[in-house]
Protein backbone atom coordinates (compact mmCIF):
# COMPACT_ATOMS: atom_id res chain seq x y z
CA UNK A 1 -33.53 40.00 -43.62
CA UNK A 2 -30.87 41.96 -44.85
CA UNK A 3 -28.34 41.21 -47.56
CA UNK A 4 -24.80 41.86 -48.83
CA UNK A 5 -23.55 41.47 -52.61
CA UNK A 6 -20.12 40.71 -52.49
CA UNK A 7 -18.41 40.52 -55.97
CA UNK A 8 -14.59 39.19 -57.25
CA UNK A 9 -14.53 36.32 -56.04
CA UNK A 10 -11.74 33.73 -57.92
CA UNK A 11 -14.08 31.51 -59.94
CA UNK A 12 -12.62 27.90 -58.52
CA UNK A 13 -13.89 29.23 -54.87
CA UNK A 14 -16.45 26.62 -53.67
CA UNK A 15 -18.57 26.83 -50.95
CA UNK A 16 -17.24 25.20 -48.37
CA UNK A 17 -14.11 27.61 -48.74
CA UNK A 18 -15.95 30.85 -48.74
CA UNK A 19 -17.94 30.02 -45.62
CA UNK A 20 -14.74 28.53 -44.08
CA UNK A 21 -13.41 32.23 -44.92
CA UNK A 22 -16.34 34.34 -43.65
CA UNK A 23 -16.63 32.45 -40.64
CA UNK A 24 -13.20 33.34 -39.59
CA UNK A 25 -13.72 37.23 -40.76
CA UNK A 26 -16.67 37.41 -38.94
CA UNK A 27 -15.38 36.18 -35.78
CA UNK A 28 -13.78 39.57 -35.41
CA UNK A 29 -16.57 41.20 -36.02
CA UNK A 30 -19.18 38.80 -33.75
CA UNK A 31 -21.10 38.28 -36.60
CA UNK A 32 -21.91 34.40 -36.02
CA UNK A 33 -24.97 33.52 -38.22
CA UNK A 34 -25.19 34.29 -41.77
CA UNK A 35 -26.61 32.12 -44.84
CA UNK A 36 -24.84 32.52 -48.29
CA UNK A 37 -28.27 32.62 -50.77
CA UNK A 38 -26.74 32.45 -53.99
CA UNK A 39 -23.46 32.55 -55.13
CA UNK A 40 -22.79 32.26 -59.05
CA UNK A 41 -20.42 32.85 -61.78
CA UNK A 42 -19.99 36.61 -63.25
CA UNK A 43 -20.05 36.55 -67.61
CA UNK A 44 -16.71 36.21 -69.54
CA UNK A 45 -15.03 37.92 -66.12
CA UNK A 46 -13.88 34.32 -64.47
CA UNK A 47 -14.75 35.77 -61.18
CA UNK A 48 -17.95 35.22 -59.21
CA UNK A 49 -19.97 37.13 -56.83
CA UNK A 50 -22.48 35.67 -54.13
CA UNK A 51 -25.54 36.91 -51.74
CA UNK A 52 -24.95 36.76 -47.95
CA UNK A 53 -28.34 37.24 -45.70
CA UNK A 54 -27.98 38.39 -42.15
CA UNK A 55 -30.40 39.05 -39.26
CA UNK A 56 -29.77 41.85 -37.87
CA UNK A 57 -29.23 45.59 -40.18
CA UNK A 58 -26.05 46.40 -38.58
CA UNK A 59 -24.54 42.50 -38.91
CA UNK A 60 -24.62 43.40 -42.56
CA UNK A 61 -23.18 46.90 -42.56
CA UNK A 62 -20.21 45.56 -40.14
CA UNK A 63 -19.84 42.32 -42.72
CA UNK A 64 -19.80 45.05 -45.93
CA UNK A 65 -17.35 47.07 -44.42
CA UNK A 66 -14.86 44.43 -43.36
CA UNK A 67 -15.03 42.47 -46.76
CA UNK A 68 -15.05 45.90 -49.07
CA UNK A 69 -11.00 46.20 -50.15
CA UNK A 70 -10.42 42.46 -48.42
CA UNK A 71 -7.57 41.49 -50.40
CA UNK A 72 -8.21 37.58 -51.48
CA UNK A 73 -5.32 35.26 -52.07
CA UNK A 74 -5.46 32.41 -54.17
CA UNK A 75 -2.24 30.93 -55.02
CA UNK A 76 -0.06 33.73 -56.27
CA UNK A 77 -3.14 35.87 -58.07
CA UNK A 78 -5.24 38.51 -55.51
CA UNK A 79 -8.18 39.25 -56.18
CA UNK A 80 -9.52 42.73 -54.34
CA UNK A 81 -13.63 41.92 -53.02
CA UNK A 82 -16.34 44.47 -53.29
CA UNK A 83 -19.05 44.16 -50.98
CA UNK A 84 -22.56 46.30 -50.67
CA UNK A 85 -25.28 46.12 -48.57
CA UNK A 86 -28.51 45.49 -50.31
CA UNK A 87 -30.88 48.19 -48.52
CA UNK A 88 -34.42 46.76 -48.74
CA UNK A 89 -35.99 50.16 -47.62
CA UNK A 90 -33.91 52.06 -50.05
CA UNK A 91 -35.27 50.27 -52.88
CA UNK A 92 -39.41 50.14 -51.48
CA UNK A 93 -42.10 52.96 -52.77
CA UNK A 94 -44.74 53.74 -50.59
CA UNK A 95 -48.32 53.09 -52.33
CA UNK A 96 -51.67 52.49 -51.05
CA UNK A 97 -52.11 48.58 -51.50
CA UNK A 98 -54.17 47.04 -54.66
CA UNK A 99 -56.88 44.72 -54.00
CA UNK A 100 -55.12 42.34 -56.44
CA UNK A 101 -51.90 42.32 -55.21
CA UNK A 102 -50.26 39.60 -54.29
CA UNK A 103 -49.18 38.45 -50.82
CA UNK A 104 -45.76 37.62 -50.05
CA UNK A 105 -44.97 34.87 -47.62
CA UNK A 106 -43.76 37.22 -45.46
CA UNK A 107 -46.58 39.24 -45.33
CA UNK A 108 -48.26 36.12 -44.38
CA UNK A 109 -46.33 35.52 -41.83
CA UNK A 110 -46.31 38.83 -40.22
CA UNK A 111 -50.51 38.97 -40.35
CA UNK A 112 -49.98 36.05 -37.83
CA UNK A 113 -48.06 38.84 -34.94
CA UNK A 114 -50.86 41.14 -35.24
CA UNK A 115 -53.89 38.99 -33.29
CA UNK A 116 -54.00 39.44 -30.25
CA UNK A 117 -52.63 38.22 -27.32
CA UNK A 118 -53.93 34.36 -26.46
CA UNK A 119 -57.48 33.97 -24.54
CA UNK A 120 -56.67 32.28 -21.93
CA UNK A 121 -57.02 28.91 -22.47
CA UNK A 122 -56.28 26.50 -19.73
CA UNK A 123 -53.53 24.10 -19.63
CA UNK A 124 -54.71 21.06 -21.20
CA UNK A 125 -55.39 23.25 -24.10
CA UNK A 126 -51.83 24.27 -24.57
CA UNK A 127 -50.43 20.83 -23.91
CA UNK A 128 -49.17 18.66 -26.82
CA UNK A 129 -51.94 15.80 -28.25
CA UNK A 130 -49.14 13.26 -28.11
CA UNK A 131 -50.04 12.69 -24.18
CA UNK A 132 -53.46 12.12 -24.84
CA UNK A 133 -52.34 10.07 -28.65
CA UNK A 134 -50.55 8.02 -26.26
CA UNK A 135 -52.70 6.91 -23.69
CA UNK A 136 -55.16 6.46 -26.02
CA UNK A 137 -53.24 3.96 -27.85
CA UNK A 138 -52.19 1.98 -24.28
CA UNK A 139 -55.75 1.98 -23.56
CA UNK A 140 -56.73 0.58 -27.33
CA UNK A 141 -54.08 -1.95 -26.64
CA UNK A 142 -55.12 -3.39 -23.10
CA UNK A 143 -58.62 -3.46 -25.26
CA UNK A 144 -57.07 -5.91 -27.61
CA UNK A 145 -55.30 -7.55 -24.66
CA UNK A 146 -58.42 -8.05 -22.85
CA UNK A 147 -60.97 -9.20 -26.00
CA UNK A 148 -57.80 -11.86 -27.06
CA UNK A 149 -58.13 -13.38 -23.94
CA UNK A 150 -62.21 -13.72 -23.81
CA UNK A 151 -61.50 -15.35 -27.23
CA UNK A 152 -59.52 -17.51 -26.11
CA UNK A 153 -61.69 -18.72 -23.02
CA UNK A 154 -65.02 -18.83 -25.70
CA UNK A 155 -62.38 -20.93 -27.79
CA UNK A 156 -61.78 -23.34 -25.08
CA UNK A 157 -65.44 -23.59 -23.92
CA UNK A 158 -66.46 -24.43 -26.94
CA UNK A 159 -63.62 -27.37 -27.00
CA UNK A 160 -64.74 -28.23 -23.88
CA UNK A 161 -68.44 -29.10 -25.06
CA UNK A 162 -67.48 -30.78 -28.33
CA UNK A 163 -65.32 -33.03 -25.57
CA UNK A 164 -68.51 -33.37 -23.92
CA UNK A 165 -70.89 -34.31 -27.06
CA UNK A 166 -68.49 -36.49 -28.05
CA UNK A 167 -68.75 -38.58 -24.54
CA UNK A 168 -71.89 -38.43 -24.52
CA UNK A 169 -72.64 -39.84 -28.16
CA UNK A 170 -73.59 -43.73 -28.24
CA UNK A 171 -70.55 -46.08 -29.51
CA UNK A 172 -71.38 -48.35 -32.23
């Protein structure tokens, strides 16, 4: 992910207004998907600046270049925007990795693309367990259907016979 800094922003901006705002910037530039990741007050300056994320490296070069000089009006004050591109690569040091380092989630996440390709499992192994969840519960319920209804013939058999013992008992 890459990221933009973009500073002097009025401080009664909310968010709703600023994406409103990007969104129709970006247009121009057919930048469509962005997410603003912080965006926070600057000290004693009663401006603010916030972090955009994009995608793609270039997305965020087009998206510094068209908001640094923007000229933002609100109400009769304008307020000039500075924008930068956060360069991730800039800022990394090549070093062998520790032992005890930690592992980032991303790093995580990225040791998942390097196994290889699937082994060729066959279909049933790919499908979803819901189908099989499923049927299994139809078949658990015509179970229950089925043992309901032998308890209910037991239940009238045994009705049945106490009819019959009490026929056959003596009257007094």
């Amino acid at each position: 992910m890459h990221t933009i800094t973009l500073t002097g922003l009025p401080d009664d901006i909310v968010l709703n207004q600023l994406v409103y705002i990007l969104k129709h910037l970006f247009k121009n530039e057919e930048i469509y998907t962005f997410w603003i990741k912080e965006m926070a007050d600057i000290r004693g300056t009663g401006l603010k600046y916030t972090t955009i994320e994009f995608h793609a490296r270039d997305h965020a070069y087009r998206a510094a270049r068209c908001l640094d000089g923007f000229v933002f009006k609100s109400g009769d004050v304008k307020y000039p925007l500075s924008a930068r591109v956060n360069d991730e690569r800039a800022n990394t040091r090549k070093r062998s990795p520790s032992p005890y380092e930690y592992r980032s989630r991303e790093r995580e996440y990225n040791r998942f693309d390097e196994r290889p390709a699937y082994s060729g499992y066959s279909r049933e192994h790919l499908r979803s367990p819901v189908g099989h969840e499923s049927s299994n519960v139809n078949l658990e319920i015509e179970l229950l259907r089925k043992q309901r209804l032998i308890i209910e013939e037991e239940r009238r058999l045994l009705l049945e016979r106490k009819k019959l013992e009490l026929v056959k008992m003596p009257l007094p």
